[in-house]
C-alpha atoms as a PDB file:
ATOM      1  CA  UNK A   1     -12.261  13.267  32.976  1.00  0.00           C
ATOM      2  CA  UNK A   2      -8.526  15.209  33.114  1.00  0.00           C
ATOM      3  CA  UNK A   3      -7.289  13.101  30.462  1.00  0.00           C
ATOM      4  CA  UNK A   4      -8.387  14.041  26.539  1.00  0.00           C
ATOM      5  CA  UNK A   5      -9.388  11.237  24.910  1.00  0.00           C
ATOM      6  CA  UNK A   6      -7.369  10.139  22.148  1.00  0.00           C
ATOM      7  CA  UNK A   7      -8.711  11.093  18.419  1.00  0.00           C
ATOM      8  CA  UNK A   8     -10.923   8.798  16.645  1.00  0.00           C
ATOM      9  CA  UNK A   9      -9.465   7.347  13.598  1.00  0.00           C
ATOM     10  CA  UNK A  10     -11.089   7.775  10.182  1.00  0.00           C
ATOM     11  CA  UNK A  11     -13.341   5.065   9.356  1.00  0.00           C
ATOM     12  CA  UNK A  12     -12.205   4.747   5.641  1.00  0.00           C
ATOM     13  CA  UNK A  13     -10.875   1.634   4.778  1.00  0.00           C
ATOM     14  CA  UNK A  14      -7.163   1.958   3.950  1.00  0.00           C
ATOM     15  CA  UNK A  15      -7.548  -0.086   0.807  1.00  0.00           C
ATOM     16  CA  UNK A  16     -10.041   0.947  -1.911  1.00  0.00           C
ATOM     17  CA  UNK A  17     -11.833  -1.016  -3.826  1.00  0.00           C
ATOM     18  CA  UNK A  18     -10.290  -3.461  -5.985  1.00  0.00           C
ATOM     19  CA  UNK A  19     -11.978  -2.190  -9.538  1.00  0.00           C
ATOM     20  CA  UNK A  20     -11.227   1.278  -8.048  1.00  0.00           C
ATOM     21  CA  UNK A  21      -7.418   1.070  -7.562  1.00  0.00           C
ATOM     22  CA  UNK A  22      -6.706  -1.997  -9.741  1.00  0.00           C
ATOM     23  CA  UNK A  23      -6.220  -0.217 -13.044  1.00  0.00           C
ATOM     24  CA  UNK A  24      -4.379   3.101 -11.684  1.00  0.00           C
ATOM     25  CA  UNK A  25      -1.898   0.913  -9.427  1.00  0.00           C
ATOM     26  CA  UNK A  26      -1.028  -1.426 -11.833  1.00  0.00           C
ATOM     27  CA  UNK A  27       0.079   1.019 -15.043  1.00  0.00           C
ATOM     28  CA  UNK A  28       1.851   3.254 -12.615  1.00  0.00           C
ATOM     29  CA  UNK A  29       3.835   0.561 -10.675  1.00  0.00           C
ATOM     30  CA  UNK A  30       5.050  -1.156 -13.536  1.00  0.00           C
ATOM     31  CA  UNK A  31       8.157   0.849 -15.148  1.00  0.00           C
ATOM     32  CA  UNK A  32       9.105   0.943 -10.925  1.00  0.00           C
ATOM     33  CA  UNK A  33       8.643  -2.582 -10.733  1.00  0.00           C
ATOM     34  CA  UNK A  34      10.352  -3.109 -13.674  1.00  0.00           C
ATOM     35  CA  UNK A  35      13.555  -1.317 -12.945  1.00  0.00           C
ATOM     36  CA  UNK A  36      13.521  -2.851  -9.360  1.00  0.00           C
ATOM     37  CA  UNK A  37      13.216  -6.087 -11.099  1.00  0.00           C
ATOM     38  CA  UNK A  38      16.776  -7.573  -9.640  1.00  0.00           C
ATOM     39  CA  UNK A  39      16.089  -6.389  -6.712  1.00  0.00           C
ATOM     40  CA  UNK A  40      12.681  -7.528  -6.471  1.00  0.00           C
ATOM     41  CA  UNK A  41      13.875 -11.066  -7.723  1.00  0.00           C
ATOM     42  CA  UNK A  42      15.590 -12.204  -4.698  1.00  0.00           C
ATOM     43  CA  UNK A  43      12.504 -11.379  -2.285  1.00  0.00           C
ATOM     44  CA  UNK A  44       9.905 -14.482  -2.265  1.00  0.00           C
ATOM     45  CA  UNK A  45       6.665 -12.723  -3.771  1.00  0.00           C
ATOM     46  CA  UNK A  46       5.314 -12.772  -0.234  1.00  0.00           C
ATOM     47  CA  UNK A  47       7.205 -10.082   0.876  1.00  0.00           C
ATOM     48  CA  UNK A  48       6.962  -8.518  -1.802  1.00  0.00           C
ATOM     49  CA  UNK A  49       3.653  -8.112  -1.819  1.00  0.00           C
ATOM     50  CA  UNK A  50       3.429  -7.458   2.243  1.00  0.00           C
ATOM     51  CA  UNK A  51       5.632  -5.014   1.592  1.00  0.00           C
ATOM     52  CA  UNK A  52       4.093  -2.947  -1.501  1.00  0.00           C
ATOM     53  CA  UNK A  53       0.824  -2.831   0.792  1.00  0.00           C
ATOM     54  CA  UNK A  54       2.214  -1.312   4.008  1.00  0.00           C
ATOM     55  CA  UNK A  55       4.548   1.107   1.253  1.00  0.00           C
ATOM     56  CA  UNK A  56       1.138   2.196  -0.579  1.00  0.00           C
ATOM     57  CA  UNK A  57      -1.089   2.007   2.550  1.00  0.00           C
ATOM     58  CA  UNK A  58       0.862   5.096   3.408  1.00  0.00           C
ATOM     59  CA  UNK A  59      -0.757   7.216   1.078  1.00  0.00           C
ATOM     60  CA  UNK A  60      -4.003   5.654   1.570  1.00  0.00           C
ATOM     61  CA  UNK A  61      -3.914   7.265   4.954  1.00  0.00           C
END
């Protein structure tokens, strides 16, 4: 073949475990959350949460 073949992607899961990322998320999102609470008010929850998992699947990559 002339052509490379693309890379493989990592086979880790992009989100961890529930019980693993459960208690760090939550403490360290809240004082965010909190101060982007108008904001965050106007968005139906859906969006918000669609949103807060494509934001933090960025640094699950």
């Amino acid at each position: 073949m002339s052509q490379a073949e693309p890379p493989t992607p990592p086979t880790t899961p992009r989100h961890p475990a529930p019980d693993a990322s459960t208690p760090t998320v939550v403490p360290t999102m809240r004082p965010v959350v909190e101060s982007l609470g108008e904001d965050l008010s106007i968005l139906p929850t859906a969006i918000k949460v669609r949103s807060f998992n494509a934001w933090y699947g960025d640094f699950q990559a």
